[in-house]
PDB file of N, CA and C in Angstrom:
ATOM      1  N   UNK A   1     -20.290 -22.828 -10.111  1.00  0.00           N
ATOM      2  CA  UNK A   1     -19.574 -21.926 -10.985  1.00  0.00           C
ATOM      3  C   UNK A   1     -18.688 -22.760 -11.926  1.00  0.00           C
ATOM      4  N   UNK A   2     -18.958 -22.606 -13.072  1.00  0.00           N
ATOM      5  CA  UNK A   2     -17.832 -23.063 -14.535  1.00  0.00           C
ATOM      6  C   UNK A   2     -16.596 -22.801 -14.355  1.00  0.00           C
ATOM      7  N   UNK A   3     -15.392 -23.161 -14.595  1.00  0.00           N
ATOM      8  CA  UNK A   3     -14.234 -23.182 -14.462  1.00  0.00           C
ATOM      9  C   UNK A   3     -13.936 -22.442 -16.015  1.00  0.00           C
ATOM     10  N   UNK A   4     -13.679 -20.971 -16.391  1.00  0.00           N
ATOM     11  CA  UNK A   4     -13.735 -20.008 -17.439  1.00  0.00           C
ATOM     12  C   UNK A   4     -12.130 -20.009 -17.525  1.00  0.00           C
ATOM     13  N   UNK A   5     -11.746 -20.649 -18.635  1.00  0.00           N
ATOM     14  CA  UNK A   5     -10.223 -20.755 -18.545  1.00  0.00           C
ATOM     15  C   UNK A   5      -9.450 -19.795 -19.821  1.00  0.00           C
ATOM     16  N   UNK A   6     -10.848 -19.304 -20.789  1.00  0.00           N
ATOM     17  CA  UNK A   6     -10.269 -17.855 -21.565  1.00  0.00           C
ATOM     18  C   UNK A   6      -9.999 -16.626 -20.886  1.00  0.00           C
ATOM     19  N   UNK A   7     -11.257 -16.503 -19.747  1.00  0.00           N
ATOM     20  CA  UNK A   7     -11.253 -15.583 -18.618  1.00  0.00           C
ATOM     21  C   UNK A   7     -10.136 -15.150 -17.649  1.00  0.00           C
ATOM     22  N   UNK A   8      -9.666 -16.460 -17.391  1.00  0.00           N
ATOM     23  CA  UNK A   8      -8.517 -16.657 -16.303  1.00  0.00           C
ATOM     24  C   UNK A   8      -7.583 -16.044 -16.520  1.00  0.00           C
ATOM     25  N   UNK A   9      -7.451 -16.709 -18.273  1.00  0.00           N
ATOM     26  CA  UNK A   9      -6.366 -16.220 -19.250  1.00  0.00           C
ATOM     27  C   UNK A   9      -6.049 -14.667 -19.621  1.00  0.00           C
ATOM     28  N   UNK A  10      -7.190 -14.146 -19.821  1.00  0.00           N
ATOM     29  CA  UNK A  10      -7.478 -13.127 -19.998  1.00  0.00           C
ATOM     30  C   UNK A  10      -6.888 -11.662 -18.887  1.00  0.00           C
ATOM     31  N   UNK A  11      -7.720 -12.125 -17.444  1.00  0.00           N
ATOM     32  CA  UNK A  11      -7.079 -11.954 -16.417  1.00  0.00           C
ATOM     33  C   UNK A  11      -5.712 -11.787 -15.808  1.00  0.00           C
ATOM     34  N   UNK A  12      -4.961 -13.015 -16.078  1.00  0.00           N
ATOM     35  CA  UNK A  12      -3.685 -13.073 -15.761  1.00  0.00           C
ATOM     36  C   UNK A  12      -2.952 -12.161 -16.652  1.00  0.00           C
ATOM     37  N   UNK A  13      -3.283 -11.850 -17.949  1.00  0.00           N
ATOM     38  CA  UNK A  13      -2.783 -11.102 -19.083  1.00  0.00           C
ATOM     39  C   UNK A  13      -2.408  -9.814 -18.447  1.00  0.00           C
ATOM     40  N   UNK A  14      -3.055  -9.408 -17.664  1.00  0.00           N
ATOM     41  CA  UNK A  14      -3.209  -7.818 -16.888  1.00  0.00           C
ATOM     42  C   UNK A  14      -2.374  -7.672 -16.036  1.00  0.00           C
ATOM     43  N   UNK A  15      -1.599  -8.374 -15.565  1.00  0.00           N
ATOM     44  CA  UNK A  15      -0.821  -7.886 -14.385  1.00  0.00           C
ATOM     45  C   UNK A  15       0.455  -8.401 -14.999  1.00  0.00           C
ATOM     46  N   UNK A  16       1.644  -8.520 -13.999  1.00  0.00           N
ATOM     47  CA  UNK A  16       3.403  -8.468 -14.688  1.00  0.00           C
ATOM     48  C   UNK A  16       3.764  -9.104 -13.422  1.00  0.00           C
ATOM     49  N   UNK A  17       4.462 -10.117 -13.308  1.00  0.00           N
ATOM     50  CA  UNK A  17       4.877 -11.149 -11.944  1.00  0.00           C
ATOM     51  C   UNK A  17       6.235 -11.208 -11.730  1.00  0.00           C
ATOM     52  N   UNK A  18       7.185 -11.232 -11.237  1.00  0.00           N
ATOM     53  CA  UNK A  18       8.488 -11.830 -11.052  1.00  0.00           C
ATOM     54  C   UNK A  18       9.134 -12.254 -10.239  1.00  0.00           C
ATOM     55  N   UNK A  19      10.693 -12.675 -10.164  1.00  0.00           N
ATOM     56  CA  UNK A  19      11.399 -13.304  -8.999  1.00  0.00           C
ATOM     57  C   UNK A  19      11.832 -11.608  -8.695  1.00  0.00           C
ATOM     58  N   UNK A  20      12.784 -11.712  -7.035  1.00  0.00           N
ATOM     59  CA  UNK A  20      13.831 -10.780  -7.254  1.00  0.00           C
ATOM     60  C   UNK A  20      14.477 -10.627  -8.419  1.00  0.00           C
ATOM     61  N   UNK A  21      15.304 -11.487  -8.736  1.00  0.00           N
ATOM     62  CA  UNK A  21      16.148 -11.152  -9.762  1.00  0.00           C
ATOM     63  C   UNK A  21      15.430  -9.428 -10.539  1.00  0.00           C
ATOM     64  N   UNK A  22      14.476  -9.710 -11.183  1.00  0.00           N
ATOM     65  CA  UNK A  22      13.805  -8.336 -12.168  1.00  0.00           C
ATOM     66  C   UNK A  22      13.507  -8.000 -11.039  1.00  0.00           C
ATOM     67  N   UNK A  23      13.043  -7.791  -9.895  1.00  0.00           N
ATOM     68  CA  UNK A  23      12.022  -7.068  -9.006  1.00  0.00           C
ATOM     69  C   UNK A  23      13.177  -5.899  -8.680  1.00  0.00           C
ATOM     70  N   UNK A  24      14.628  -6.244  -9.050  1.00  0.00           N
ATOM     71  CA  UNK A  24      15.560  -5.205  -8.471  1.00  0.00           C
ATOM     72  C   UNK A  24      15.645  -4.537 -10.023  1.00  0.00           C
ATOM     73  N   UNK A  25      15.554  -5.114 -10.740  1.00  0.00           N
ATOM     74  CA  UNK A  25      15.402  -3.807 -12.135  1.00  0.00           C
ATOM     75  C   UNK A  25      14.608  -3.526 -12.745  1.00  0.00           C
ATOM     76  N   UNK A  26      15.332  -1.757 -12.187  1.00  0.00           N
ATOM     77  CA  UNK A  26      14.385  -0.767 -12.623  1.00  0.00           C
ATOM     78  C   UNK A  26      14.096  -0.400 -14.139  1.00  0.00           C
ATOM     79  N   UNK A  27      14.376  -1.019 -15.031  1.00  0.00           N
ATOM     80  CA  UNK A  27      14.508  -1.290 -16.067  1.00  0.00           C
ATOM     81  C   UNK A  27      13.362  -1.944 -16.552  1.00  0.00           C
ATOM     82  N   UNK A  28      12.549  -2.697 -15.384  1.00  0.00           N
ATOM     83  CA  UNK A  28      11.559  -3.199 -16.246  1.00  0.00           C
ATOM     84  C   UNK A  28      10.231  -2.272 -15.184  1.00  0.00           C
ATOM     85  N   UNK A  29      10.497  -2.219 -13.897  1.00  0.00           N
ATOM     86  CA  UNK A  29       9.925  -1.285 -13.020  1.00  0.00           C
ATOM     87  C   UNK A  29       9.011   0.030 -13.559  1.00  0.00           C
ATOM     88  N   UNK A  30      10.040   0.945 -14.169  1.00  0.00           N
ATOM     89  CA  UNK A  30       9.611   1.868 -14.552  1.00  0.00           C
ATOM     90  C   UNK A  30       8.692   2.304 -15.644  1.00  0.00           C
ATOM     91  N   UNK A  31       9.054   1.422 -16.680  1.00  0.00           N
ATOM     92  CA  UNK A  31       7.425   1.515 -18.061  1.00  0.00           C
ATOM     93  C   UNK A  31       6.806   0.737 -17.492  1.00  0.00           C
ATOM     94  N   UNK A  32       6.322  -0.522 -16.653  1.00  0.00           N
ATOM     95  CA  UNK A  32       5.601  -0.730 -16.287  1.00  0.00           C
ATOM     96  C   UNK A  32       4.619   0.407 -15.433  1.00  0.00           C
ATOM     97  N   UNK A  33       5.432   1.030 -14.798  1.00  0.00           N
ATOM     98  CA  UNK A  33       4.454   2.421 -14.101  1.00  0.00           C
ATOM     99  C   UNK A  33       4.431   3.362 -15.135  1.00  0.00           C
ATOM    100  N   UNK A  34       5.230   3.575 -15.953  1.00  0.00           N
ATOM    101  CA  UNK A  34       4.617   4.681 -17.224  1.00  0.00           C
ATOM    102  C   UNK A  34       3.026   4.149 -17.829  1.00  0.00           C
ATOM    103  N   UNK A  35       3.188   2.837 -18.050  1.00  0.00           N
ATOM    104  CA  UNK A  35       1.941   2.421 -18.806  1.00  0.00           C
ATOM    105  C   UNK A  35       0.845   1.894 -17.637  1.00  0.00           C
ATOM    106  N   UNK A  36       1.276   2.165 -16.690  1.00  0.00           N
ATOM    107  CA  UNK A  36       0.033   2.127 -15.529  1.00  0.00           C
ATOM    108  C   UNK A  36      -0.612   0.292 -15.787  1.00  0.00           C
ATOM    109  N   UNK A  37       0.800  -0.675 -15.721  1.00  0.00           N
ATOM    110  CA  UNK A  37       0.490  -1.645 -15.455  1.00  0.00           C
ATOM    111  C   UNK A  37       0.670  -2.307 -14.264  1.00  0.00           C
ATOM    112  N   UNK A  38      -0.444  -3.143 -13.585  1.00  0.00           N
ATOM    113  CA  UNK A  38       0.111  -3.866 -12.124  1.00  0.00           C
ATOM    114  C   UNK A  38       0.890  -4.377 -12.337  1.00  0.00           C
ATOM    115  N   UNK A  39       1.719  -4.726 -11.356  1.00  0.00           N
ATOM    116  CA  UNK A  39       2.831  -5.671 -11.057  1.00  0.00           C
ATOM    117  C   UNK A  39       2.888  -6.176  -9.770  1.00  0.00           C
ATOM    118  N   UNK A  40       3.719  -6.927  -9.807  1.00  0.00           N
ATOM    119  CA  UNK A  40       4.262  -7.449  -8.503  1.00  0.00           C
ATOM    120  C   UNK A  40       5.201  -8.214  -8.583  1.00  0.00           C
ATOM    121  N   UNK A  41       6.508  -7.522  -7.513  1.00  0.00           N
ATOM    122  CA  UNK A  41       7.579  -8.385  -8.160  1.00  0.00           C
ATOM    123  C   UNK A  41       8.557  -8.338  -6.655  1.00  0.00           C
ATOM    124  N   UNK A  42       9.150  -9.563  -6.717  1.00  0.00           N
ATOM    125  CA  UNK A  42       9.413  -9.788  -5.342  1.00  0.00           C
ATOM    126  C   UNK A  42      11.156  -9.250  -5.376  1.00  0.00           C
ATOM    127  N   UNK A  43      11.411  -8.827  -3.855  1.00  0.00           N
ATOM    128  CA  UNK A  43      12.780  -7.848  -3.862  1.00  0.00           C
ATOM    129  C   UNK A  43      13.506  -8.416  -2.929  1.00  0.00           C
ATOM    130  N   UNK A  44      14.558  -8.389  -2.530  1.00  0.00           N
ATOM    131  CA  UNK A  44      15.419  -8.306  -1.459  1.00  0.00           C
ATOM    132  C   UNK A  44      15.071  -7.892  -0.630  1.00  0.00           C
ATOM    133  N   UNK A  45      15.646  -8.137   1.123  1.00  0.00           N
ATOM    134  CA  UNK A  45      14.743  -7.612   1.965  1.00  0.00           C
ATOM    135  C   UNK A  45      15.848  -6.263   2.250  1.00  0.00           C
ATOM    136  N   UNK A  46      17.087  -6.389   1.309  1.00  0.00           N
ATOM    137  CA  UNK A  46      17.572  -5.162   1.634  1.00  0.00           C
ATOM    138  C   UNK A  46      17.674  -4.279   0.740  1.00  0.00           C
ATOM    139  N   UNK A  47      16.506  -4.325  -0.169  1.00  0.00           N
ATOM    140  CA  UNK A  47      15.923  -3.176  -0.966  1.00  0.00           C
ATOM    141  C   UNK A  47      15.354  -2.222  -0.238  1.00  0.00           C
ATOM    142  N   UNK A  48      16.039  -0.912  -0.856  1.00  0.00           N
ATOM    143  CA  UNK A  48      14.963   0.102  -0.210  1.00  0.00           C
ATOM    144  C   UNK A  48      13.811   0.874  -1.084  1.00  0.00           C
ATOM    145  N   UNK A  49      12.770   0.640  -0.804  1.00  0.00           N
ATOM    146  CA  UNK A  49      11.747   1.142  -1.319  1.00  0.00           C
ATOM    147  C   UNK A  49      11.050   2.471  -0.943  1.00  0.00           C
ATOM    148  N   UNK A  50      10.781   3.146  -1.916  1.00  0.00           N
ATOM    149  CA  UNK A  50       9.819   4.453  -1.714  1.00  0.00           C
ATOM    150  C   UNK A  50       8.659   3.992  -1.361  1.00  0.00           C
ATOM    151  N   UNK A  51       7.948   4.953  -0.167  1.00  0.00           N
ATOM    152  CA  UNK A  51       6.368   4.087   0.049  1.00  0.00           C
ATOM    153  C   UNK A  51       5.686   5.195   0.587  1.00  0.00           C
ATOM    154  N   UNK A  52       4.774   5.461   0.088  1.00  0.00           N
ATOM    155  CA  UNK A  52       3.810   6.248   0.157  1.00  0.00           C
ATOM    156  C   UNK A  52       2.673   6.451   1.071  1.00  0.00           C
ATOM    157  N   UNK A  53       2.698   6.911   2.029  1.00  0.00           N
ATOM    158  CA  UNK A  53       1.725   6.315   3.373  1.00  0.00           C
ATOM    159  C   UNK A  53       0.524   7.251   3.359  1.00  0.00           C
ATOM    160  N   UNK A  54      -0.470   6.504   4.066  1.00  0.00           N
ATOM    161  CA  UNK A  54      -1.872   7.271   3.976  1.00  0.00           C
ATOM    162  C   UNK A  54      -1.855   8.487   4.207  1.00  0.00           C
ATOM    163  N   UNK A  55      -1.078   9.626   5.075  1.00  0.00           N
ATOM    164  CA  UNK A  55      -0.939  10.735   5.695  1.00  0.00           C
ATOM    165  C   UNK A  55       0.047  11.349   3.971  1.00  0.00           C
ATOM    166  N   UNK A  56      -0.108  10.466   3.159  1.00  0.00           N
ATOM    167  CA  UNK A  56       1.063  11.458   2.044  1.00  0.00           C
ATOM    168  C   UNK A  56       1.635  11.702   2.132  1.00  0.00           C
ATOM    169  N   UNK A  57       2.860  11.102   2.668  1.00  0.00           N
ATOM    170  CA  UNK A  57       4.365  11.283   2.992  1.00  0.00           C
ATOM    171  C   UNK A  57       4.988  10.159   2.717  1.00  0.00           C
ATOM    172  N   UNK A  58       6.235  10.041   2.201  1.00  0.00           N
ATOM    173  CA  UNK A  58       6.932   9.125   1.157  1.00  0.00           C
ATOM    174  C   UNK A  58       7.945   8.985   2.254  1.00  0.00           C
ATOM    175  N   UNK A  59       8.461   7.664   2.533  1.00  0.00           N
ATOM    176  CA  UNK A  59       9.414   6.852   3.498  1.00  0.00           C
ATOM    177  C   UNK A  59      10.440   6.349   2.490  1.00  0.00           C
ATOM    178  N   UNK A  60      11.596   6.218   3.311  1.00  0.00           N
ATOM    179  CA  UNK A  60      12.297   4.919   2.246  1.00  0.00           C
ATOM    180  C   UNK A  60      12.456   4.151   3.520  1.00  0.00           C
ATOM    181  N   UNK A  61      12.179   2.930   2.865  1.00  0.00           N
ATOM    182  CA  UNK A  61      11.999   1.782   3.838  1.00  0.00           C
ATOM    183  C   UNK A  61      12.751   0.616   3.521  1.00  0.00           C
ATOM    184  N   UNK A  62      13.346  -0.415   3.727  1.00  0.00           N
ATOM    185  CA  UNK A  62      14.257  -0.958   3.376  1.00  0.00           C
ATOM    186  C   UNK A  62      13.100  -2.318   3.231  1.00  0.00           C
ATOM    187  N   UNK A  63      12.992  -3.152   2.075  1.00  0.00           N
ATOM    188  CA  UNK A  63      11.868  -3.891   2.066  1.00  0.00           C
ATOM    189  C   UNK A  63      11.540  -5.088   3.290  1.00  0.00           C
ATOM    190  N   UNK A  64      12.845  -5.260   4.049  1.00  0.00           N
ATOM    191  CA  UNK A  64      12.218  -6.278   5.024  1.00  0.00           C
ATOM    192  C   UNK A  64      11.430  -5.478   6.261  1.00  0.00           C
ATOM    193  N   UNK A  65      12.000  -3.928   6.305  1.00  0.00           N
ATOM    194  CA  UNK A  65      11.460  -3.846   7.405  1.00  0.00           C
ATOM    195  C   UNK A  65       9.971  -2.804   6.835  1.00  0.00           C
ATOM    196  N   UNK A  66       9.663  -2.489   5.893  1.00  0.00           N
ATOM    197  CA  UNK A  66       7.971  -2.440   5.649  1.00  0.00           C
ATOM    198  C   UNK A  66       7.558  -3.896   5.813  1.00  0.00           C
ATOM    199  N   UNK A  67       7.930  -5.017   5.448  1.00  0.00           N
ATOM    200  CA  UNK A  67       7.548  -6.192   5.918  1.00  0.00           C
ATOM    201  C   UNK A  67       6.831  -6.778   6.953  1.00  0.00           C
ATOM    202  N   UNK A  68       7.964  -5.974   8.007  1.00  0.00           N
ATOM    203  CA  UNK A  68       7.676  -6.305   9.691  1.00  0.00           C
ATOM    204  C   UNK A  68       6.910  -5.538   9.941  1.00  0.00           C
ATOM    205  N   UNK A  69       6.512  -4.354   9.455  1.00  0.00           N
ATOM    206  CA  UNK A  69       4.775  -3.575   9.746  1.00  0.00           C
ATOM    207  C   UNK A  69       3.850  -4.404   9.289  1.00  0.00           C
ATOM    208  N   UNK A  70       3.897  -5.018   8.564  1.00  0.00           N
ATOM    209  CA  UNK A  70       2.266  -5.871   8.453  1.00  0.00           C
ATOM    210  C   UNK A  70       1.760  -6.314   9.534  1.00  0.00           C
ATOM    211  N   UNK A  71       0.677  -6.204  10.072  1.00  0.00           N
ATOM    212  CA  UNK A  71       0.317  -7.056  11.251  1.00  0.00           C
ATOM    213  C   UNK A  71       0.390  -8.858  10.874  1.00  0.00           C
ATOM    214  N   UNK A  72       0.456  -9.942  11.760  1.00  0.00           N
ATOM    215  CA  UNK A  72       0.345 -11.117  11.255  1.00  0.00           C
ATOM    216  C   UNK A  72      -0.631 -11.360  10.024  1.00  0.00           C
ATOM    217  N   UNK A  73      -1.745 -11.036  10.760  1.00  0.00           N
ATOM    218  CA  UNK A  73      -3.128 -11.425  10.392  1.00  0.00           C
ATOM    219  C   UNK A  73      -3.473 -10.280   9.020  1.00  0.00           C
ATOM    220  N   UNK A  74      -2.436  -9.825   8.888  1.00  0.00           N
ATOM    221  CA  UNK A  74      -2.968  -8.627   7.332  1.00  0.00           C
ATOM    222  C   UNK A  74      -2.596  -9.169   5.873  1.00  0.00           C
TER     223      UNK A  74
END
């Protein structure tokens, strides 16, 4: 496989990355979900987050401890 580095480029273009610092403002949070762009942006573990669980019911979870639900291996 070729190493496609317009592609990559291209790719990375699509999503929105950050430290905490922005991951706690909602300021940049929110048009990002208006315009239905990915993100991912890292928080405090004593953020509390809305989370949406398979059964459709919305938690607030404080981000370290949705954390500690991951299994190791997930």
């Amino acid at each position: 496989m070729l190493w496609d580095q317009d592609r990559v480029r291209d790719v990375c273009r699509a999503y929105v990355a950050a430290d905490a610092l922005y991951g706690s403002d909602k300021s940049l949070c929110v048009p990002l979900e208006r315009r239905e762009v990915p993100y991912v942006l890292a928080v405090r573990g004593n953020e509390v987050l809305n989370v949406l669980t398979a059964d459709r019911e919305f938690l607030r979870l404080k981000a370290s401890a949705l954390a500690d639900l991951v299994p190791e291996d997930g």
